[in-house]
PDB file of N, CA and C in Angstrom:
ATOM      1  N   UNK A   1    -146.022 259.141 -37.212  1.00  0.00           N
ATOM      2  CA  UNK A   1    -146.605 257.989 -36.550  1.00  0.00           C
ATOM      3  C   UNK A   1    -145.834 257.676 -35.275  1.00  0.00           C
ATOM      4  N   UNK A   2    -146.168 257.324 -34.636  1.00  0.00           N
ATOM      5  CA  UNK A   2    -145.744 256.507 -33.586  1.00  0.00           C
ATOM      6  C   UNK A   2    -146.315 255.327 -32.719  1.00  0.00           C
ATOM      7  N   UNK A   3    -145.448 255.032 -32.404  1.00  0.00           N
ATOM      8  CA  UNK A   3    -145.891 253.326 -31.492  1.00  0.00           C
ATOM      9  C   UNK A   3    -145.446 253.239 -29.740  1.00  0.00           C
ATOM     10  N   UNK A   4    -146.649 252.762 -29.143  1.00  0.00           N
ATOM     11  CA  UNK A   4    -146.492 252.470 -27.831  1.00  0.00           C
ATOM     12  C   UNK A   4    -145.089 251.265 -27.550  1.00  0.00           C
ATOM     13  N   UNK A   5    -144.020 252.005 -26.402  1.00  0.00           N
ATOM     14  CA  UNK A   5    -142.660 250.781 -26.560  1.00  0.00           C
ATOM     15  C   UNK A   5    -143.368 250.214 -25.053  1.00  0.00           C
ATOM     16  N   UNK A   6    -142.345 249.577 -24.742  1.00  0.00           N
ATOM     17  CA  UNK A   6    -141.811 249.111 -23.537  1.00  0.00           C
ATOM     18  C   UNK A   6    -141.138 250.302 -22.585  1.00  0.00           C
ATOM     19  N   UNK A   7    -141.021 251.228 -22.725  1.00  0.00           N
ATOM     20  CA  UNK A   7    -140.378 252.502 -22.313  1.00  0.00           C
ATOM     21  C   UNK A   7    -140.997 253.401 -22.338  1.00  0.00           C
ATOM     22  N   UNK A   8    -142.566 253.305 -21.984  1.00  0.00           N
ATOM     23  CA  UNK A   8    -143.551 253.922 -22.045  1.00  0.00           C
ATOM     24  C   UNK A   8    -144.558 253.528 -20.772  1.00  0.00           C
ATOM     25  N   UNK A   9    -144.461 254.359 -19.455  1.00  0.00           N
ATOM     26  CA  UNK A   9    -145.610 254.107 -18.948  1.00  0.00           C
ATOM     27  C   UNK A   9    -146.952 255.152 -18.743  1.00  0.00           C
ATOM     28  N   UNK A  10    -147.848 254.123 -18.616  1.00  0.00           N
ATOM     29  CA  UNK A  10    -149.212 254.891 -19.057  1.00  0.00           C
ATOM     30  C   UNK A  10    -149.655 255.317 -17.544  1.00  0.00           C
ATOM     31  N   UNK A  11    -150.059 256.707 -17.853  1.00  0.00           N
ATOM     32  CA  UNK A  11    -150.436 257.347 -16.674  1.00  0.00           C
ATOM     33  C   UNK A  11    -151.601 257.549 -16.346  1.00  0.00           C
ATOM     34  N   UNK A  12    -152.581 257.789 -17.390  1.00  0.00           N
ATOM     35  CA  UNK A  12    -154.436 257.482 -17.351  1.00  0.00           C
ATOM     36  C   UNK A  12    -154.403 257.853 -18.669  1.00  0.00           C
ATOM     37  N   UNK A  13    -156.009 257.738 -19.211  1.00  0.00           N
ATOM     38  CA  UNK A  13    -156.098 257.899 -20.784  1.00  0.00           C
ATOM     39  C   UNK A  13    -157.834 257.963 -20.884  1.00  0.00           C
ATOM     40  N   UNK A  14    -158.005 257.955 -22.213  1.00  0.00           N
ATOM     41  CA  UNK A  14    -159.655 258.105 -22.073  1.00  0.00           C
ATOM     42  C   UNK A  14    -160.051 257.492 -23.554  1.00  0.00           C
ATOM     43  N   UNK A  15    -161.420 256.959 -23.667  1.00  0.00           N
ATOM     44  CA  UNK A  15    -161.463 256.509 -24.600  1.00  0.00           C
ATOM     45  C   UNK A  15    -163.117 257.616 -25.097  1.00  0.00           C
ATOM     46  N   UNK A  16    -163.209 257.975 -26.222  1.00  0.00           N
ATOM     47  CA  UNK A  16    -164.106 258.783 -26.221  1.00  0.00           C
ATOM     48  C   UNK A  16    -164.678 258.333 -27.859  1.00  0.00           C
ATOM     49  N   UNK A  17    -164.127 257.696 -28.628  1.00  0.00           N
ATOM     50  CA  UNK A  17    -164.758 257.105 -29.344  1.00  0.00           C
ATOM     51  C   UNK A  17    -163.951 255.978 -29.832  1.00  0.00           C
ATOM     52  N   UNK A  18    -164.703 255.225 -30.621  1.00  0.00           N
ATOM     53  CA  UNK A  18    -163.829 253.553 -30.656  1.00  0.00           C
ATOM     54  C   UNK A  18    -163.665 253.433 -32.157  1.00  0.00           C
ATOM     55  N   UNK A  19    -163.873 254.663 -33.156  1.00  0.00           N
ATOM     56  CA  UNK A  19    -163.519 255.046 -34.511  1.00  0.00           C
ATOM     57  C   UNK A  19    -162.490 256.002 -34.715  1.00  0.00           C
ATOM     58  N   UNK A  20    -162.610 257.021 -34.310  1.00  0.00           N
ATOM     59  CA  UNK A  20    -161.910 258.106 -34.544  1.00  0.00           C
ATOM     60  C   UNK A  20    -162.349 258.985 -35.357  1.00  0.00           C
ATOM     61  N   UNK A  21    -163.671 259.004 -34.955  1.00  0.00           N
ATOM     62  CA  UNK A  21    -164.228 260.470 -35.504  1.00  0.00           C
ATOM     63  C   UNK A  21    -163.943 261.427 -35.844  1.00  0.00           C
ATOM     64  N   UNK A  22    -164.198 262.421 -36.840  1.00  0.00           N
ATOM     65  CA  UNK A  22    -163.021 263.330 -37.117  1.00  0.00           C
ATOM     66  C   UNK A  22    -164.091 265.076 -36.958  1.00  0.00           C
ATOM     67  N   UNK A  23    -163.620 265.990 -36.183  1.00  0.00           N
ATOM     68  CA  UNK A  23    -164.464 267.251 -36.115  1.00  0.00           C
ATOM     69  C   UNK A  23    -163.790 268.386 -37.211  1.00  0.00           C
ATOM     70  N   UNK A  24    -164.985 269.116 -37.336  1.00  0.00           N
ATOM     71  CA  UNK A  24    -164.510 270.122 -38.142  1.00  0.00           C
ATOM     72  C   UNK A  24    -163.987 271.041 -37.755  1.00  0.00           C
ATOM     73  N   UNK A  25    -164.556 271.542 -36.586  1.00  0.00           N
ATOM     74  CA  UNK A  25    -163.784 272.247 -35.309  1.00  0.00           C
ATOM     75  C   UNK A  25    -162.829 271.612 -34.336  1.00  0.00           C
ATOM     76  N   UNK A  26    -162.289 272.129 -33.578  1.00  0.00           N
ATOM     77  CA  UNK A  26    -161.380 271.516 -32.625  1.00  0.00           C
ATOM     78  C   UNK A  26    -161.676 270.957 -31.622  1.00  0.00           C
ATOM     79  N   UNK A  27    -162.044 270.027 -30.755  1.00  0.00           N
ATOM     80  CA  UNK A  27    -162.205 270.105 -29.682  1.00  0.00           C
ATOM     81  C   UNK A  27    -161.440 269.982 -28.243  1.00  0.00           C
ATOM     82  N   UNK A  28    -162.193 270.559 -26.895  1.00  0.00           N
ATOM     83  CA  UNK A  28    -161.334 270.644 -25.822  1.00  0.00           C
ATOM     84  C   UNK A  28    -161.385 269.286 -25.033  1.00  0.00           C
ATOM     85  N   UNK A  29    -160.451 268.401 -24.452  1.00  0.00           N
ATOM     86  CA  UNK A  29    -160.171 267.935 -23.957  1.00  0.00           C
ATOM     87  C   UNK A  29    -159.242 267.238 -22.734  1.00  0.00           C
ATOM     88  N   UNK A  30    -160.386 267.119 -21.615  1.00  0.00           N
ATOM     89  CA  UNK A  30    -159.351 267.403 -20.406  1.00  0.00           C
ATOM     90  C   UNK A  30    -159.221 265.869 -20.070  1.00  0.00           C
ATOM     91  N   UNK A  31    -157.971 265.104 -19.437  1.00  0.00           N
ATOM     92  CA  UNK A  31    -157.558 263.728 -19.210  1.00  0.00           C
ATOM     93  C   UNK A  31    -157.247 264.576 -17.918  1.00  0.00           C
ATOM     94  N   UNK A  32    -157.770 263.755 -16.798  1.00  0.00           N
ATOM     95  CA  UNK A  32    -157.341 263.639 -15.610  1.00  0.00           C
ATOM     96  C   UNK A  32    -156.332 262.907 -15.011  1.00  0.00           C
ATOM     97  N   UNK A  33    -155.580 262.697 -14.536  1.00  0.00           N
ATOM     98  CA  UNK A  33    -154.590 262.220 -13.982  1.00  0.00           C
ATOM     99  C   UNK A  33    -154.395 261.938 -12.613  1.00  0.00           C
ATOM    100  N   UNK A  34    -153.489 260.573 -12.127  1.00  0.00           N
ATOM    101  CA  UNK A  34    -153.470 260.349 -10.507  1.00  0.00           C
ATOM    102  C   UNK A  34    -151.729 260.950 -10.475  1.00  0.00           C
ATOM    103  N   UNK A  35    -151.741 262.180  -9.889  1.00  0.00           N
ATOM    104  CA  UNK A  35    -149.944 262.396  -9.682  1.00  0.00           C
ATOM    105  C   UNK A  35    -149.097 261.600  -8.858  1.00  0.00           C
ATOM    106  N   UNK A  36    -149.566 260.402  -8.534  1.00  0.00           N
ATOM    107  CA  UNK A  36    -149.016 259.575  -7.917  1.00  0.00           C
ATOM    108  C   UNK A  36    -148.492 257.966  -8.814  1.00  0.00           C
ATOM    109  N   UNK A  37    -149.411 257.977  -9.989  1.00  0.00           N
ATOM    110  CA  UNK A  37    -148.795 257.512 -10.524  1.00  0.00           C
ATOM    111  C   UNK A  37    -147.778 258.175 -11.982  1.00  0.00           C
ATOM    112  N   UNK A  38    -147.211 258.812 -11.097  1.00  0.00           N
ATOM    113  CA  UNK A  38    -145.670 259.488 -12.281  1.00  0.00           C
ATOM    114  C   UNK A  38    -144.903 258.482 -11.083  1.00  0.00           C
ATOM    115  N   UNK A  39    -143.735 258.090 -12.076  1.00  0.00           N
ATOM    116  CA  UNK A  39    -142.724 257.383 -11.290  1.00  0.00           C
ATOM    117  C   UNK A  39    -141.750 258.289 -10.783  1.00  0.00           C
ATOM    118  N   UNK A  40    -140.999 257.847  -9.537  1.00  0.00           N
ATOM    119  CA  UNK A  40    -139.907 258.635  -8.866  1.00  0.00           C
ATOM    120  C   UNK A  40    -139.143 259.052  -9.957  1.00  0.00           C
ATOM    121  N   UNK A  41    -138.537 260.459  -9.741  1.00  0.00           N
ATOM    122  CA  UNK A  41    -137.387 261.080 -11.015  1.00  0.00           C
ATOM    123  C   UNK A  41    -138.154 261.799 -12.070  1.00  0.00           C
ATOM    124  N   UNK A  42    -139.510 261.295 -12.211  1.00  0.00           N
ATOM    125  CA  UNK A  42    -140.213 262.451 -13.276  1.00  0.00           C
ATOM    126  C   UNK A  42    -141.182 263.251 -12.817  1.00  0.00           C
ATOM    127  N   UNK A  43    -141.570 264.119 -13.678  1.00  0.00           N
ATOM    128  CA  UNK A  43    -142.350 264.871 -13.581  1.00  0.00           C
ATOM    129  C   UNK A  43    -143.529 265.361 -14.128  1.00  0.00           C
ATOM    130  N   UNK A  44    -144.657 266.324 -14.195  1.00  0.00           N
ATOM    131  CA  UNK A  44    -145.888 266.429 -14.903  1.00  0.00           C
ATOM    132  C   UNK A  44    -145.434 266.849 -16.235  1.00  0.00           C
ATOM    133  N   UNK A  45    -143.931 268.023 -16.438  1.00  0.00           N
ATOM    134  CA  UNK A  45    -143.359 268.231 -17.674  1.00  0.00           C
ATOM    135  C   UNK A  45    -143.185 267.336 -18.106  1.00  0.00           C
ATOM    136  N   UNK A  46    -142.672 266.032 -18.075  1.00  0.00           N
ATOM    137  CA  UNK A  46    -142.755 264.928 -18.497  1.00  0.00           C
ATOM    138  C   UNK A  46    -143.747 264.068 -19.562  1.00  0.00           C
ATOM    139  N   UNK A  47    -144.900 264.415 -19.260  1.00  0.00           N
ATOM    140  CA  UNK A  47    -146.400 263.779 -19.661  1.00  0.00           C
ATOM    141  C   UNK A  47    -146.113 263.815 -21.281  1.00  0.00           C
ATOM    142  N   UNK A  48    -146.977 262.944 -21.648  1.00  0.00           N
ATOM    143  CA  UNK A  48    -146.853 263.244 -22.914  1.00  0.00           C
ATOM    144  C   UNK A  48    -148.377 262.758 -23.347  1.00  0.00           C
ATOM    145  N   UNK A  49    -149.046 263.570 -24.379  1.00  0.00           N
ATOM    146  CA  UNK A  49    -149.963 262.552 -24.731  1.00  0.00           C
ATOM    147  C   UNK A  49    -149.949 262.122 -26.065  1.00  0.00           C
ATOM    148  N   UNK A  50    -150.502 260.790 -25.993  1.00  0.00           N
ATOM    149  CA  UNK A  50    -150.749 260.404 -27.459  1.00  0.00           C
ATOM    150  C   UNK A  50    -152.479 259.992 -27.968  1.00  0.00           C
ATOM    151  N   UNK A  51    -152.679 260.021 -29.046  1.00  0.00           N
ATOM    152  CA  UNK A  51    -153.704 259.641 -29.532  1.00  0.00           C
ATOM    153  C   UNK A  51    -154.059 258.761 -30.667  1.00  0.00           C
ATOM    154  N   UNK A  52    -154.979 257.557 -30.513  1.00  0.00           N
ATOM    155  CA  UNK A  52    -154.934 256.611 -31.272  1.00  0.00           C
ATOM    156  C   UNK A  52    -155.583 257.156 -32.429  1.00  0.00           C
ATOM    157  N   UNK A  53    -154.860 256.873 -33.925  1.00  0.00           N
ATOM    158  CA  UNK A  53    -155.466 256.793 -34.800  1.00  0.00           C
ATOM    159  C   UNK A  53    -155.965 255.501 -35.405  1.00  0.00           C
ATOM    160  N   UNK A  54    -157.345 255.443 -35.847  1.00  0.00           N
ATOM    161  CA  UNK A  54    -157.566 253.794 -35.910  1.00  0.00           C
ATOM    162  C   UNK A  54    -157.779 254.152 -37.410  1.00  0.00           C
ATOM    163  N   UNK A  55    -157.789 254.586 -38.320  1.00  0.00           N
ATOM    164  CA  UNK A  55    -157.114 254.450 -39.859  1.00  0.00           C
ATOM    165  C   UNK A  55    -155.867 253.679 -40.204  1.00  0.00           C
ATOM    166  N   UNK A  56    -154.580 254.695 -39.576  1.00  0.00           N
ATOM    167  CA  UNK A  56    -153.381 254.355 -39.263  1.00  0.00           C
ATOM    168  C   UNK A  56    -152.693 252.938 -38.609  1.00  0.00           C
ATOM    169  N   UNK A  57    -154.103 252.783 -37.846  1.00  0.00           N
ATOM    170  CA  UNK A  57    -153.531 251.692 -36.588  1.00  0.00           C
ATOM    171  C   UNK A  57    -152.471 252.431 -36.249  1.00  0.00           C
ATOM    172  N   UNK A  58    -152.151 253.537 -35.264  1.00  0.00           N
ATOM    173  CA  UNK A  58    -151.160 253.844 -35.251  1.00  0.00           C
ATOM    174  C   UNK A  58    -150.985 254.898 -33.521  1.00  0.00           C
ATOM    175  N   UNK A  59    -150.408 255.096 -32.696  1.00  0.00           N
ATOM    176  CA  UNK A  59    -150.614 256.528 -31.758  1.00  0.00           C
ATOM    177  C   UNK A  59    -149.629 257.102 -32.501  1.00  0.00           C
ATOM    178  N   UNK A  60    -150.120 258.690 -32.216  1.00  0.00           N
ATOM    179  CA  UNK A  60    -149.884 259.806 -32.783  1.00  0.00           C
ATOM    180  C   UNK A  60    -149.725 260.621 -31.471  1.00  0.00           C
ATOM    181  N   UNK A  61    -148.316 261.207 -31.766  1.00  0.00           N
ATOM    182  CA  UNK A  61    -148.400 262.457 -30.499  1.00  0.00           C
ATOM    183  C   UNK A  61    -149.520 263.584 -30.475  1.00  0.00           C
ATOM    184  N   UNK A  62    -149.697 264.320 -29.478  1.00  0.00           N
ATOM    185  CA  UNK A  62    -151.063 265.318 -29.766  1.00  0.00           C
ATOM    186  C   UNK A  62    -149.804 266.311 -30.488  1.00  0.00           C
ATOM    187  N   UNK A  63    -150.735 267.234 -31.389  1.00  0.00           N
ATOM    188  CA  UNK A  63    -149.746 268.188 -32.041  1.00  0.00           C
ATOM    189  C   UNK A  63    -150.393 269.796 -31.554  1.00  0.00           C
ATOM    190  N   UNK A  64    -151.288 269.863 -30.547  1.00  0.00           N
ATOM    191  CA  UNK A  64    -151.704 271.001 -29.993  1.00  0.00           C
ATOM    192  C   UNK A  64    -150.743 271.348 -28.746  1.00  0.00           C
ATOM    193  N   UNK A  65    -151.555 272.826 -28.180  1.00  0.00           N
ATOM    194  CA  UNK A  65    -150.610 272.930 -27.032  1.00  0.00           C
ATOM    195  C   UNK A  65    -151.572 272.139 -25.777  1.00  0.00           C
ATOM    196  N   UNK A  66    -150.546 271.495 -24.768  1.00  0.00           N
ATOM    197  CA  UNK A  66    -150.700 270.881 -23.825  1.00  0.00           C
ATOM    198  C   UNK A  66    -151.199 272.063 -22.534  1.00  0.00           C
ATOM    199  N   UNK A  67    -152.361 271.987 -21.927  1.00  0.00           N
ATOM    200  CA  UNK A  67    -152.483 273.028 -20.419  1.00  0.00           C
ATOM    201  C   UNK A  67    -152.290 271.815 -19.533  1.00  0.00           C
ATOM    202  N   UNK A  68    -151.534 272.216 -18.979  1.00  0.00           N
ATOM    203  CA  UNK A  68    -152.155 271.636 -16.753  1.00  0.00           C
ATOM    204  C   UNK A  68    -151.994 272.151 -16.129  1.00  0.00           C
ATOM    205  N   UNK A  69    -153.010 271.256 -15.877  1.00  0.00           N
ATOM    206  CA  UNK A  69    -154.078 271.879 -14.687  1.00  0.00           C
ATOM    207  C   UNK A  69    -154.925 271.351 -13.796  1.00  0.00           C
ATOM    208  N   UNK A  70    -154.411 271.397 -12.378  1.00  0.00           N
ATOM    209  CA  UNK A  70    -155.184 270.629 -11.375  1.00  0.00           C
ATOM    210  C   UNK A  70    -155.120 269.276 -11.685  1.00  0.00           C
ATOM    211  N   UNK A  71    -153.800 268.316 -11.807  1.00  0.00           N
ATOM    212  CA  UNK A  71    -153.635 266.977 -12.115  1.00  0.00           C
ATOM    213  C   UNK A  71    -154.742 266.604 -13.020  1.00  0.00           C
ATOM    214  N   UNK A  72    -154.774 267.584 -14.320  1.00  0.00           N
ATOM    215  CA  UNK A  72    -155.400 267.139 -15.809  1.00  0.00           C
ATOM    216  C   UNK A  72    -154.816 268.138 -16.937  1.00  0.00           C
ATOM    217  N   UNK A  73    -154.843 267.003 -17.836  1.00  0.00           N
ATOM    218  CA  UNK A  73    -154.064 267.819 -19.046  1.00  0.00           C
ATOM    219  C   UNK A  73    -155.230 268.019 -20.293  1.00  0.00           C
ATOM    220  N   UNK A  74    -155.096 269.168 -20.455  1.00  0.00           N
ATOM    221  CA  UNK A  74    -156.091 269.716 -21.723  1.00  0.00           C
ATOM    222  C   UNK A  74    -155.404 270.242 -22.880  1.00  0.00           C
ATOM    223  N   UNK A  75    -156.177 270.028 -23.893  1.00  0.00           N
ATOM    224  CA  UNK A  75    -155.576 270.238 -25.062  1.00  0.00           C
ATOM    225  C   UNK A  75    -157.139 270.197 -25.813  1.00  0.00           C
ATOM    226  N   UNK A  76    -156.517 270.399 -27.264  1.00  0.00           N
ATOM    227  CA  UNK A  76    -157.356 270.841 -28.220  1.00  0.00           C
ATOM    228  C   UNK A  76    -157.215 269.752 -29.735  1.00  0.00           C
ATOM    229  N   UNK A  77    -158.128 268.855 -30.013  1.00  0.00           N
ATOM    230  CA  UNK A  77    -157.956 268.010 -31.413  1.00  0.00           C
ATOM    231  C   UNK A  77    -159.471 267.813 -32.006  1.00  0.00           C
ATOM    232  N   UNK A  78    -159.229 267.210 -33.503  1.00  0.00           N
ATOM    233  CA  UNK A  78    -159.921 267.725 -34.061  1.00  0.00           C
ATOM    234  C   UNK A  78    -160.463 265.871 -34.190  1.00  0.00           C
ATOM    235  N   UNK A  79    -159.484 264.888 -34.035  1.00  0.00           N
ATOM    236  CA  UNK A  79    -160.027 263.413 -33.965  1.00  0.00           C
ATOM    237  C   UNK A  79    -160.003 263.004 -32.948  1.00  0.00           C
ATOM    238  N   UNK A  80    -161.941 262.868 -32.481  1.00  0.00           N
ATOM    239  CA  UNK A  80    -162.370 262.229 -31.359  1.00  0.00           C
ATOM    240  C   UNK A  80    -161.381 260.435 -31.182  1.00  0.00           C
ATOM    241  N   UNK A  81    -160.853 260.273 -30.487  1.00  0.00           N
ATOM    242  CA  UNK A  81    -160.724 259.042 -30.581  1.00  0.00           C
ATOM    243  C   UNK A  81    -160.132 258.414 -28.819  1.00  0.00           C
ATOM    244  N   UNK A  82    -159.151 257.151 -28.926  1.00  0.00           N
ATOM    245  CA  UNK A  82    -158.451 257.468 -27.703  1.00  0.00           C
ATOM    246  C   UNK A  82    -157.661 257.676 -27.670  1.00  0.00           C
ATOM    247  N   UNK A  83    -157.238 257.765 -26.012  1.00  0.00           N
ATOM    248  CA  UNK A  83    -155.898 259.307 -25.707  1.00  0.00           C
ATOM    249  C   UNK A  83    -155.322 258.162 -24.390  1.00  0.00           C
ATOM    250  N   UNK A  84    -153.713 258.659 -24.552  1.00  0.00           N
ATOM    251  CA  UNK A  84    -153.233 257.816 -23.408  1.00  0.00           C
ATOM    252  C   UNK A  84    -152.111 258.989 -23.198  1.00  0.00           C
ATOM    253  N   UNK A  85    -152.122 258.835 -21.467  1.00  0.00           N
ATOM    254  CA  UNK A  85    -151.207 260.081 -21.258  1.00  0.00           C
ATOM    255  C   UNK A  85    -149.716 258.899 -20.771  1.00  0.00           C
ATOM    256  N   UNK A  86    -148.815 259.170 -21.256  1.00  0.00           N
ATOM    257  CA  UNK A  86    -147.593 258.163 -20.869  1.00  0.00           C
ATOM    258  C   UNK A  86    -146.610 259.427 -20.233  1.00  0.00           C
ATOM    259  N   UNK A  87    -145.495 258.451 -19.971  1.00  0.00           N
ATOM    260  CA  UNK A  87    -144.175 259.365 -19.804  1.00  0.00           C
ATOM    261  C   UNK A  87    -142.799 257.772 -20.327  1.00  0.00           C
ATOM    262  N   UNK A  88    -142.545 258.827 -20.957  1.00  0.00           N
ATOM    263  CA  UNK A  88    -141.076 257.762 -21.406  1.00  0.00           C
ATOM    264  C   UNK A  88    -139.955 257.707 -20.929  1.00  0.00           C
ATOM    265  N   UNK A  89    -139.559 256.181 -20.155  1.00  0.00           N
ATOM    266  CA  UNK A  89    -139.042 255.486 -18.969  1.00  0.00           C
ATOM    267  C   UNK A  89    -137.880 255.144 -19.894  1.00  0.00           C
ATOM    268  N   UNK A  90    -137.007 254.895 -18.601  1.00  0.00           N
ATOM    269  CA  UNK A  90    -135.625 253.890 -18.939  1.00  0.00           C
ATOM    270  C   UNK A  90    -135.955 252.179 -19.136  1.00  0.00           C
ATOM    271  N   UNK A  91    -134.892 251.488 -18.730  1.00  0.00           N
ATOM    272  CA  UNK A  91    -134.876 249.997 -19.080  1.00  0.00           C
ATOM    273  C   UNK A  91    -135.981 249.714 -17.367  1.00  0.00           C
ATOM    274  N   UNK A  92    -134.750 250.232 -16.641  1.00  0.00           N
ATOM    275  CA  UNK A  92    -135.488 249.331 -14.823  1.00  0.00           C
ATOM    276  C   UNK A  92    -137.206 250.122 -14.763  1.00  0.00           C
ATOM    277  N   UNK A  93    -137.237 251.085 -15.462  1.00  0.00           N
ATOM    278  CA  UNK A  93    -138.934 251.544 -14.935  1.00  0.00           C
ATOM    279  C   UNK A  93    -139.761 250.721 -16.119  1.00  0.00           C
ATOM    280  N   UNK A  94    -139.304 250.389 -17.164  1.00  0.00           N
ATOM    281  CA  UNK A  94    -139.816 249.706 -17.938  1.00  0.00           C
ATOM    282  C   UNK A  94    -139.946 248.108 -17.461  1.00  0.00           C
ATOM    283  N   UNK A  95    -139.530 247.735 -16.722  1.00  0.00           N
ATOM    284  CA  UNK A  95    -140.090 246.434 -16.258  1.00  0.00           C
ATOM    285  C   UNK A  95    -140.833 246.151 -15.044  1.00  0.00           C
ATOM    286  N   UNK A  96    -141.559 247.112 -14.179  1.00  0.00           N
ATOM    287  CA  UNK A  96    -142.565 247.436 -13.077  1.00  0.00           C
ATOM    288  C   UNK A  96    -143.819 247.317 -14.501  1.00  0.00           C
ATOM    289  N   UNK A  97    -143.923 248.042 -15.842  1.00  0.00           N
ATOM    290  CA  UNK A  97    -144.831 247.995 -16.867  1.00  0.00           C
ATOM    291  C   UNK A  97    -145.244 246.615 -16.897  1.00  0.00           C
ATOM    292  N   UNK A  98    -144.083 245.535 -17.477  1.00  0.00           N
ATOM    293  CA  UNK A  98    -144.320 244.660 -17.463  1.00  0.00           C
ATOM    294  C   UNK A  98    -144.802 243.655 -16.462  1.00  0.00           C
ATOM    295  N   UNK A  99    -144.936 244.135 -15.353  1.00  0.00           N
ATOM    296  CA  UNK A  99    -145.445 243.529 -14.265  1.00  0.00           C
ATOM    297  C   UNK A  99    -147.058 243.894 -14.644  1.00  0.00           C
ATOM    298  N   UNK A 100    -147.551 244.391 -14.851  1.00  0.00           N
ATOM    299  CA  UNK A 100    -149.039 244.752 -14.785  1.00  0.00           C
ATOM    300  C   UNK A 100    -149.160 245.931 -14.028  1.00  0.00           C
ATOM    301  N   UNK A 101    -148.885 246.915 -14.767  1.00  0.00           N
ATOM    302  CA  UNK A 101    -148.881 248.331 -14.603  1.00  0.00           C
ATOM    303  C   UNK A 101    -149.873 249.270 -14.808  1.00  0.00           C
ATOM    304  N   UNK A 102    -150.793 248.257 -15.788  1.00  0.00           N
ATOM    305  CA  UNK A 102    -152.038 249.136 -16.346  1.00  0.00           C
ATOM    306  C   UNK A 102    -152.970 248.511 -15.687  1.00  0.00           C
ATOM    307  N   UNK A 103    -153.934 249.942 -15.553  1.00  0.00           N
ATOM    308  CA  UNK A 103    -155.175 249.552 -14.272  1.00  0.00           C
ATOM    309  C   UNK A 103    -155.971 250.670 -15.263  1.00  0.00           C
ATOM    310  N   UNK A 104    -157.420 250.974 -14.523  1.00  0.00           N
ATOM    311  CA  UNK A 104    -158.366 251.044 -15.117  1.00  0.00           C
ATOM    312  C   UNK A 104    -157.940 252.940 -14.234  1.00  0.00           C
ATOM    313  N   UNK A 105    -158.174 253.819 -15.245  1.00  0.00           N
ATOM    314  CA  UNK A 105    -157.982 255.461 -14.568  1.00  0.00           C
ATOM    315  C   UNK A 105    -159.400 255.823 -13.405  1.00  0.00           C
ATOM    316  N   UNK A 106    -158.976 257.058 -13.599  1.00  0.00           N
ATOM    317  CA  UNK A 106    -160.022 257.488 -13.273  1.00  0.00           C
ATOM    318  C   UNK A 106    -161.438 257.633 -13.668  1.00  0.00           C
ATOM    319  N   UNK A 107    -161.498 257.713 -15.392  1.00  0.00           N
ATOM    320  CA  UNK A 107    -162.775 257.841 -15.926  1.00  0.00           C
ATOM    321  C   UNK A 107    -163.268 256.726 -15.956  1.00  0.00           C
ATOM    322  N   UNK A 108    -162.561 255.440 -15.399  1.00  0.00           N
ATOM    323  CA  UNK A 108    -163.060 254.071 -15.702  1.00  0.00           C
ATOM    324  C   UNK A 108    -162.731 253.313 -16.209  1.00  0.00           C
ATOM    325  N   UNK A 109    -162.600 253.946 -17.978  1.00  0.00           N
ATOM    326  CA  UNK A 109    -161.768 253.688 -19.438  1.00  0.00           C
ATOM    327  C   UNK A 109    -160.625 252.521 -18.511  1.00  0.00           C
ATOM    328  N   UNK A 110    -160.913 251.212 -18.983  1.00  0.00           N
ATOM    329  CA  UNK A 110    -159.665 250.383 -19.163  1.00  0.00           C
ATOM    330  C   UNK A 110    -159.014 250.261 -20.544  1.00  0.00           C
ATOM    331  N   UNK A 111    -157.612 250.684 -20.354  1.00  0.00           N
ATOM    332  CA  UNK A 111    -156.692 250.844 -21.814  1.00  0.00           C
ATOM    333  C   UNK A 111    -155.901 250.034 -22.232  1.00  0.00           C
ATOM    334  N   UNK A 112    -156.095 248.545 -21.422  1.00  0.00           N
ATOM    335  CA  UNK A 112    -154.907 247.692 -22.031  1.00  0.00           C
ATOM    336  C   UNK A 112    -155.516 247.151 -23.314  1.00  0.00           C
ATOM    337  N   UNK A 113    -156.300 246.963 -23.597  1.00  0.00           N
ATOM    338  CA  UNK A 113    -157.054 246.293 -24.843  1.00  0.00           C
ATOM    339  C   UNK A 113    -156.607 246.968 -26.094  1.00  0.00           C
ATOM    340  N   UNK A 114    -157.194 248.625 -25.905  1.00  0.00           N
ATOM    341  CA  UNK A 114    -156.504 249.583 -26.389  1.00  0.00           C
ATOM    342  C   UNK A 114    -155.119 249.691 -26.983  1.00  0.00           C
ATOM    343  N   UNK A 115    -154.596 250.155 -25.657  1.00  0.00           N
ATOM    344  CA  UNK A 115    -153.086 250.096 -26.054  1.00  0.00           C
ATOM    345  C   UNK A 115    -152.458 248.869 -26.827  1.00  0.00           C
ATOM    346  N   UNK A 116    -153.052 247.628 -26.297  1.00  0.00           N
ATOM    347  CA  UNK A 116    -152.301 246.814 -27.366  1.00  0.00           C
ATOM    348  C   UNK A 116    -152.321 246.515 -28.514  1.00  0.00           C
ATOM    349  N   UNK A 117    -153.175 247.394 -29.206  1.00  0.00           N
ATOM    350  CA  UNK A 117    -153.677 247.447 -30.682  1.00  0.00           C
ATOM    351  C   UNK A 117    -154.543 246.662 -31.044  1.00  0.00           C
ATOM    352  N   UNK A 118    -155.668 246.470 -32.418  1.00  0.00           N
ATOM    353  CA  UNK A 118    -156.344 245.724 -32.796  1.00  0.00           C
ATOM    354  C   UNK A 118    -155.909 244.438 -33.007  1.00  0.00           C
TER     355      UNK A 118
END
């Protein structure tokens, strides 16, 4: 299991179902990304994604392999659900978060509702 900290900023994410549907097969999934919002000092190795499990109430790291590519990260899971791409910050980048850090990505998907759990 894991949990969204304060030492976590969110880089874009997607919301693709609001259950967490579960496939029998795998599926591919690409999250686009703005490389401008990675903070100074990190990098795209950096990224991490997670995915909400709403059974759990819980994010879950992805446990597939990660591609990028062309400022988007693809991977392969088998529960439709949502996905937040972060990178994990110190104390001083962790409080620009707290300023209002989260904005709406590229696909649209606004994730603060999200991220802050049910």
């Amino acid at each position: 299991m894991y949990a969204l900290s304060d030492f976590q900023d969110i880089i874009a994410g997607a919301v693709l179902a609001d259950t967490g549907a579960k496939s029998t097969f795998p599926v591919e999934i690409l999250i686009p990304y703005d490389k401008n919002r990675i903070p100074d000092g990190y990098s795209i190795e950096d990224l991490i994604i997670l995915i909400y499990n709403y059974e759990q109430k819980q994010w879950e790291s992805a446990r597939s392999e990660i591609i990028h590519a062309n400022n988007a990260l693809m991977f392969q899971e088998h529960l439709i659900s949502a996905y937040a791409v972060v990178i994990e910050t110190d104390e001083a980048d962790a409080f620009s978060k707290k300023l209002g850090n989260y904005k709406t990505d590229s696909s649209g998907c606004f994730l603060q509702n999200i991220l802050s759990g049910p």
